[in-house]
C-alpha atoms as a PDB file:
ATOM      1  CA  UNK A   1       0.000   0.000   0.000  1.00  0.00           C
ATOM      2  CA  UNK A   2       1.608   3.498  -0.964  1.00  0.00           C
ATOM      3  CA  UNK A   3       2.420   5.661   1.819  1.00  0.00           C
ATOM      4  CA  UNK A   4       0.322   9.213   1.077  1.00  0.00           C
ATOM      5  CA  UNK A   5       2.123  10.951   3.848  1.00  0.00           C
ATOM      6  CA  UNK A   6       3.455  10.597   7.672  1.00  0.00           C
ATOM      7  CA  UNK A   7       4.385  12.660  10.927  1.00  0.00           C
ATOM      8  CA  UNK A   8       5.527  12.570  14.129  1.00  0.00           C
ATOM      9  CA  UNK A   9       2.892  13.814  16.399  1.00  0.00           C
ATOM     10  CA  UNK A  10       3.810  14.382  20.209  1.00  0.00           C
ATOM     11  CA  UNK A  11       1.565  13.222  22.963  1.00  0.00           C
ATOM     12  CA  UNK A  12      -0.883  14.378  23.877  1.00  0.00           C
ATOM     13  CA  UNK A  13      -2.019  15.755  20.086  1.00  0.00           C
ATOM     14  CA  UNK A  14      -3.338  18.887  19.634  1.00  0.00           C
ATOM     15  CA  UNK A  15      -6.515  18.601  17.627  1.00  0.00           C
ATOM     16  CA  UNK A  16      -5.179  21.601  15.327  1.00  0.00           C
ATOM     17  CA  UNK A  17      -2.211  20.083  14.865  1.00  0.00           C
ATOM     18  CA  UNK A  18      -3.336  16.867  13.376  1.00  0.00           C
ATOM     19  CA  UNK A  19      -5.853  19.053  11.077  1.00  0.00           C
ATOM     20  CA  UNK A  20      -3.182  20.775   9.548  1.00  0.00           C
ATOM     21  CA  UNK A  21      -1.544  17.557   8.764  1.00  0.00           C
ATOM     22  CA  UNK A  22      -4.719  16.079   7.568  1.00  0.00           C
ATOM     23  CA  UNK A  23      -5.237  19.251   5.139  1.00  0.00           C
ATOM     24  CA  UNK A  24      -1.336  19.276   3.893  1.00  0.00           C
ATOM     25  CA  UNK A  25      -1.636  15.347   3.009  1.00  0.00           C
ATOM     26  CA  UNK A  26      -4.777  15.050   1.621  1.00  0.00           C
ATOM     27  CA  UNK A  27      -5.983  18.798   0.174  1.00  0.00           C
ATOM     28  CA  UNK A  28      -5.261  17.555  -3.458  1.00  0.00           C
ATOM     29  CA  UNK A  29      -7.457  14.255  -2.990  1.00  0.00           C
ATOM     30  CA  UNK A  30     -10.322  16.435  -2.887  1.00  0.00           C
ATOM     31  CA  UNK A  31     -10.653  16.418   0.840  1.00  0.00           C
ATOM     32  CA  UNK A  32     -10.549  19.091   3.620  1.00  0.00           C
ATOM     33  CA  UNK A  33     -11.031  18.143   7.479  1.00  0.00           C
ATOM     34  CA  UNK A  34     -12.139  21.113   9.801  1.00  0.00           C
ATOM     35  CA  UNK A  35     -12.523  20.668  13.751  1.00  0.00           C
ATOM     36  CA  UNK A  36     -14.827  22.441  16.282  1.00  0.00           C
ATOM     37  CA  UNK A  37     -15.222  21.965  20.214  1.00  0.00           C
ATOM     38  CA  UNK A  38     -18.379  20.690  20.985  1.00  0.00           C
ATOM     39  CA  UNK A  39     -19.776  19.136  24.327  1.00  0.00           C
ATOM     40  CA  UNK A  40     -16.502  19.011  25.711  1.00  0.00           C
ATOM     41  CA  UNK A  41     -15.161  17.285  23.138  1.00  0.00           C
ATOM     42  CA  UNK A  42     -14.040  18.151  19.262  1.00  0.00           C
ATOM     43  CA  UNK A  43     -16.258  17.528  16.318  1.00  0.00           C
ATOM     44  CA  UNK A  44     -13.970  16.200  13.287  1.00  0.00           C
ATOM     45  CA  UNK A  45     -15.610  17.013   9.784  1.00  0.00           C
ATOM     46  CA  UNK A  46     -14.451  15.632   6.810  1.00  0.00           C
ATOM     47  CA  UNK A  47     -14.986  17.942   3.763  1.00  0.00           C
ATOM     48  CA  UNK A  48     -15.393  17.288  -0.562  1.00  0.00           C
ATOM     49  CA  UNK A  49     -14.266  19.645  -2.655  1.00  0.00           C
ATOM     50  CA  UNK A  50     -15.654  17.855  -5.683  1.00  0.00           C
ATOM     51  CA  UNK A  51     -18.872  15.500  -6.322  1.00  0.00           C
ATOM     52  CA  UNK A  52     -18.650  12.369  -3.812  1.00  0.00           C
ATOM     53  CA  UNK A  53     -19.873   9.191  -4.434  1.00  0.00           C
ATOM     54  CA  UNK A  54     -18.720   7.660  -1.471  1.00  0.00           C
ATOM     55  CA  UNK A  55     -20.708   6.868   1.396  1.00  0.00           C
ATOM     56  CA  UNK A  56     -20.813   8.650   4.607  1.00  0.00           C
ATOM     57  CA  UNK A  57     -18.515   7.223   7.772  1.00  0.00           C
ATOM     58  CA  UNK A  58     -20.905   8.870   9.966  1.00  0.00           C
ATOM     59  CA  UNK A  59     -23.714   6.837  11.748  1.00  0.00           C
END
């Protein structure tokens, strides 16, 4: 399986952190993540930037 793209992420991550990563690998796939706190927590959203035919990972 081709490697897309790695880092070395210290513990504990910051949320932000791993975003940016996310973005920087994966922004020319068509995909953009964004994060939010909610209810004490983060909310992770996964963005298209063109038509998707996949299906959702969210219940």
């Amino acid at each position: 399986m081709p490697e897309i793209a790695s880092a070395h992420l210290s513990d504990p991550v910051e949320p932000q952190t791993l975003v940016t990563f996310l973005n920087r690998a994966l922004k020319r796939r068509g995909l953009i993540f964004g994060i939010a706190r909610q209810d004490g927590g983060y909310l992770l959203t996964v963005y298209a930037t063109e038509p998707w035919s996949g299906e959702s990972g969210s219940d």
